[in-house]
C-alpha atoms as a PDB file:
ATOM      1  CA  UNK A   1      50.656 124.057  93.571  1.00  0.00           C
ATOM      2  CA  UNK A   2      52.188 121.744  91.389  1.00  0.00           C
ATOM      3  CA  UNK A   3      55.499 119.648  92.205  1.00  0.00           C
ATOM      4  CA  UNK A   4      58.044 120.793  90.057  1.00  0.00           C
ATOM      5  CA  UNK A   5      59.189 118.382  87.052  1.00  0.00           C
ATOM      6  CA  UNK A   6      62.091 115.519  87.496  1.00  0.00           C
ATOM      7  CA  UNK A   7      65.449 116.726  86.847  1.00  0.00           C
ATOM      8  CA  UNK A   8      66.429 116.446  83.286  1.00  0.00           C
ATOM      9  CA  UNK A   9      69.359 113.525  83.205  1.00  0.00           C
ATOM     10  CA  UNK A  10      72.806 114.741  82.660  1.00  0.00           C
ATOM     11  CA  UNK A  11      74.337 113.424  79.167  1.00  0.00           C
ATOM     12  CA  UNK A  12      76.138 110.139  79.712  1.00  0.00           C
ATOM     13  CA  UNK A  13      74.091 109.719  82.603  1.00  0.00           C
ATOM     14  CA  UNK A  14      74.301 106.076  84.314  1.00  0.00           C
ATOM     15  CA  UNK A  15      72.913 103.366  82.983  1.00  0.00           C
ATOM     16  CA  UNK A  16      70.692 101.279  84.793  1.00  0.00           C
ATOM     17  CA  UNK A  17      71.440  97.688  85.978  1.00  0.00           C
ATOM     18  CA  UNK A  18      70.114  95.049  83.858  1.00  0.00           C
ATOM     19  CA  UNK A  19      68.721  91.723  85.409  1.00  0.00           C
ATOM     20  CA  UNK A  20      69.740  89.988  82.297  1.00  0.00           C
ATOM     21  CA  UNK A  21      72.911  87.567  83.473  1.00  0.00           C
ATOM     22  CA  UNK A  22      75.062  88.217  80.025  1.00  0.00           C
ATOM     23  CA  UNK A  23      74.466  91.445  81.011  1.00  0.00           C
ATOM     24  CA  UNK A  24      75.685  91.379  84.472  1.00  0.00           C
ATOM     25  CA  UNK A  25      78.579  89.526  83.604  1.00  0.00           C
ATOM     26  CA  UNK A  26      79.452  92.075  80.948  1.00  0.00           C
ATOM     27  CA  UNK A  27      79.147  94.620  83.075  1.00  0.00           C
ATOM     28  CA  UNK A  28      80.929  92.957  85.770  1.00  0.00           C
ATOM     29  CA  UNK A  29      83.949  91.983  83.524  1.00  0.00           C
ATOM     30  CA  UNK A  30      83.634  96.129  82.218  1.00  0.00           C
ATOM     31  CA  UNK A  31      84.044  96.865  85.930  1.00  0.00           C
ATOM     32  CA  UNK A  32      86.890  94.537  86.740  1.00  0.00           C
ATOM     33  CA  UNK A  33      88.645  95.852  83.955  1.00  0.00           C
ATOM     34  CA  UNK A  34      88.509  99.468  84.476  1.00  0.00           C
ATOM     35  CA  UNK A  35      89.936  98.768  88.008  1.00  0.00           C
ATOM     36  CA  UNK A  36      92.517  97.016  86.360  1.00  0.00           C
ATOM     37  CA  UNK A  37      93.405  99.621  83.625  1.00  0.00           C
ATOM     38  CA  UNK A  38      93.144 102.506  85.807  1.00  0.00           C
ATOM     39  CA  UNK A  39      95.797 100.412  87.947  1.00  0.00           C
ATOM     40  CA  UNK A  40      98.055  99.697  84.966  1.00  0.00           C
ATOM     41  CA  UNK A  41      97.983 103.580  83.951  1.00  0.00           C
ATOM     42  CA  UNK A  42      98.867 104.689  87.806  1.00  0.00           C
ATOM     43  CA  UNK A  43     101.735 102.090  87.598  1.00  0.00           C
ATOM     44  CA  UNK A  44     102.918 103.025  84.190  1.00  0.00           C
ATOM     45  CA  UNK A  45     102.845 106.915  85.309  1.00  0.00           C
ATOM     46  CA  UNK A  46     104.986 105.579  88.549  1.00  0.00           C
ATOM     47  CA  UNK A  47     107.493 104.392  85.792  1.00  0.00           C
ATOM     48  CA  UNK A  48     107.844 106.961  84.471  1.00  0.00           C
ATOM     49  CA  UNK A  49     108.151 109.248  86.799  1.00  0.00           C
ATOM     50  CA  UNK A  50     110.795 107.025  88.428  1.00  0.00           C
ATOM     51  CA  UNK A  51     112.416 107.086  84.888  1.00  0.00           C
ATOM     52  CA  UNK A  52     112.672 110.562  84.598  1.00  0.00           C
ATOM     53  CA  UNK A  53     114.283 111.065  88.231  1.00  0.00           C
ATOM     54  CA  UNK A  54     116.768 108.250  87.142  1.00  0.00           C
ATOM     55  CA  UNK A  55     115.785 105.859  89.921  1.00  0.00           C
ATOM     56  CA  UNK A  56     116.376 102.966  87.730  1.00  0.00           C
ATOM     57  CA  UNK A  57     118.998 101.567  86.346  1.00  0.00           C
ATOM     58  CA  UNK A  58     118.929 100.666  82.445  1.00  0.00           C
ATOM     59  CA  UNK A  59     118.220  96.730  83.362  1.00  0.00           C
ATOM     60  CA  UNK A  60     114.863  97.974  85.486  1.00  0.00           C
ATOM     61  CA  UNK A  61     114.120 100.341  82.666  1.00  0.00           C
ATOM     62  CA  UNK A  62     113.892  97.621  80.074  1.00  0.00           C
ATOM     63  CA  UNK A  63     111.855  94.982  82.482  1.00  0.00           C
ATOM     64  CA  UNK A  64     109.312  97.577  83.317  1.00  0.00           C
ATOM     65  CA  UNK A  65     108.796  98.695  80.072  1.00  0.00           C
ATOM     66  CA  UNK A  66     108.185  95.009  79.069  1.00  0.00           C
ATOM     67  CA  UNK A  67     106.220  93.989  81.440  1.00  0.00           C
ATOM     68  CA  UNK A  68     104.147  97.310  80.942  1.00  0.00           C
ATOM     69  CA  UNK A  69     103.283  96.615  77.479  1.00  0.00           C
ATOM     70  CA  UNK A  70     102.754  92.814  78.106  1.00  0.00           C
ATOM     71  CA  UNK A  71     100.047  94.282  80.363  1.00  0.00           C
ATOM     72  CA  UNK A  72      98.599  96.688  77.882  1.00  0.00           C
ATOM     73  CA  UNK A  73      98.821  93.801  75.451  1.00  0.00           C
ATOM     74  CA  UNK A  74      96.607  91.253  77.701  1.00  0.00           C
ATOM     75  CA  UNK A  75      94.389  94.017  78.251  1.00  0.00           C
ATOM     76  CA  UNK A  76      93.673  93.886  74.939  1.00  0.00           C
ATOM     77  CA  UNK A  77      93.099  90.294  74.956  1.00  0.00           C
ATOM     78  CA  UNK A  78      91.046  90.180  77.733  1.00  0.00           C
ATOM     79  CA  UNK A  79      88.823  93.398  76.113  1.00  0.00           C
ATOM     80  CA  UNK A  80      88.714  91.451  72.444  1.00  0.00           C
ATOM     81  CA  UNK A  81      87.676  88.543  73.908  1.00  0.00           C
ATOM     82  CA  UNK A  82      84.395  90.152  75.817  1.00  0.00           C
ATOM     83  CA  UNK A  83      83.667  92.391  72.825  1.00  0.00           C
ATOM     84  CA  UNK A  84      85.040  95.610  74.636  1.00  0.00           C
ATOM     85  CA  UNK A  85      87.507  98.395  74.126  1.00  0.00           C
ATOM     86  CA  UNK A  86      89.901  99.836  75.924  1.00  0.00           C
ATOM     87  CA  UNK A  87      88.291 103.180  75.426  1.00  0.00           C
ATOM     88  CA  UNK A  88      85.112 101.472  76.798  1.00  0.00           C
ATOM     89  CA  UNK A  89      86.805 101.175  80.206  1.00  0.00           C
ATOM     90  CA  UNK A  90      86.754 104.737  80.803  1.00  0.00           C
ATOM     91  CA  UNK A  91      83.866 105.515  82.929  1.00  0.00           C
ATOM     92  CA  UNK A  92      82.565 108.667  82.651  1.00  0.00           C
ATOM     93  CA  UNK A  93      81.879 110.564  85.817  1.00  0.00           C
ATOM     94  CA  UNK A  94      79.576 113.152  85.209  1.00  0.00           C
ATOM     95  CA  UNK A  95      80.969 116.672  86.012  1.00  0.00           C
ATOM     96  CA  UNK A  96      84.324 115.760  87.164  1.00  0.00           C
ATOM     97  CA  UNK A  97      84.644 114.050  83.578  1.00  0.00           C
ATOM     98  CA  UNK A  98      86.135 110.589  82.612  1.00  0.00           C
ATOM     99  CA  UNK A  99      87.837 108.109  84.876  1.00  0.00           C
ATOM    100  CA  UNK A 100      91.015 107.816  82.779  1.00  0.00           C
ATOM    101  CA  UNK A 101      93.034 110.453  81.167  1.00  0.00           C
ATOM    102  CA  UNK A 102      92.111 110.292  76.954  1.00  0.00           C
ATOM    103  CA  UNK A 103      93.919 108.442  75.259  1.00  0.00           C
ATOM    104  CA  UNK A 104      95.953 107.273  77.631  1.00  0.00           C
ATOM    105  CA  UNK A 105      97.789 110.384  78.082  1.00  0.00           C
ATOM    106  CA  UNK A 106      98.766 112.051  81.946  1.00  0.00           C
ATOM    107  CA  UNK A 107      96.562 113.994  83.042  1.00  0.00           C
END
């Protein structure tokens, strides 16, 4: 009786560490700033929320929307500058789908 053949992988299917140290510190900087994004969303969906219950008062309004797009503006920065996207920061995880909404939007 033969074993039966290896799963075939699942599309998008993890990649496999490199040794290479660019590499790592690519990937390590693609990490970071996934955890980072994925923070910035939750917070700006917070605001929102908050927002839209009036918890705020016009003064808070305007400082957390500036301070959210000085964010999303550094995040851009800090992608450009290690020759990423933002859309590369979505991970995707397999059947449950990606980390972050698409495009940004709630989910």
């Amino acid at each position: 009786m033969t074993p039966p053949p290896p799963p075939a992988p699942l599309p998008g299917a993890v990649h496999r560490m490199s040794s290479d140290p660019d590499t790592v510190e690519r990937d390590l900087v693609k990490l970071v700033l996934t955890v980072v994004e994925l923070l910035r969303q939750l917070m700006e969906r917070q605001a929102l929320h908050r927002v839209d219950n009036g918890d705020l008062t016009e003064d808070q309004e305007e400082r957390v929307g500036l301070t959210l797009m000085l964010l999303h503006d550094r995040m851009e920065d800090l992608c450009a500058r290690y020759d990423l996207r933002l859309e590369d920061l979505n991970l995707d995880l397999g059947p449950l789908g990606t980390l972050l909404p698409p495009d940004g939007r709630r989910p």
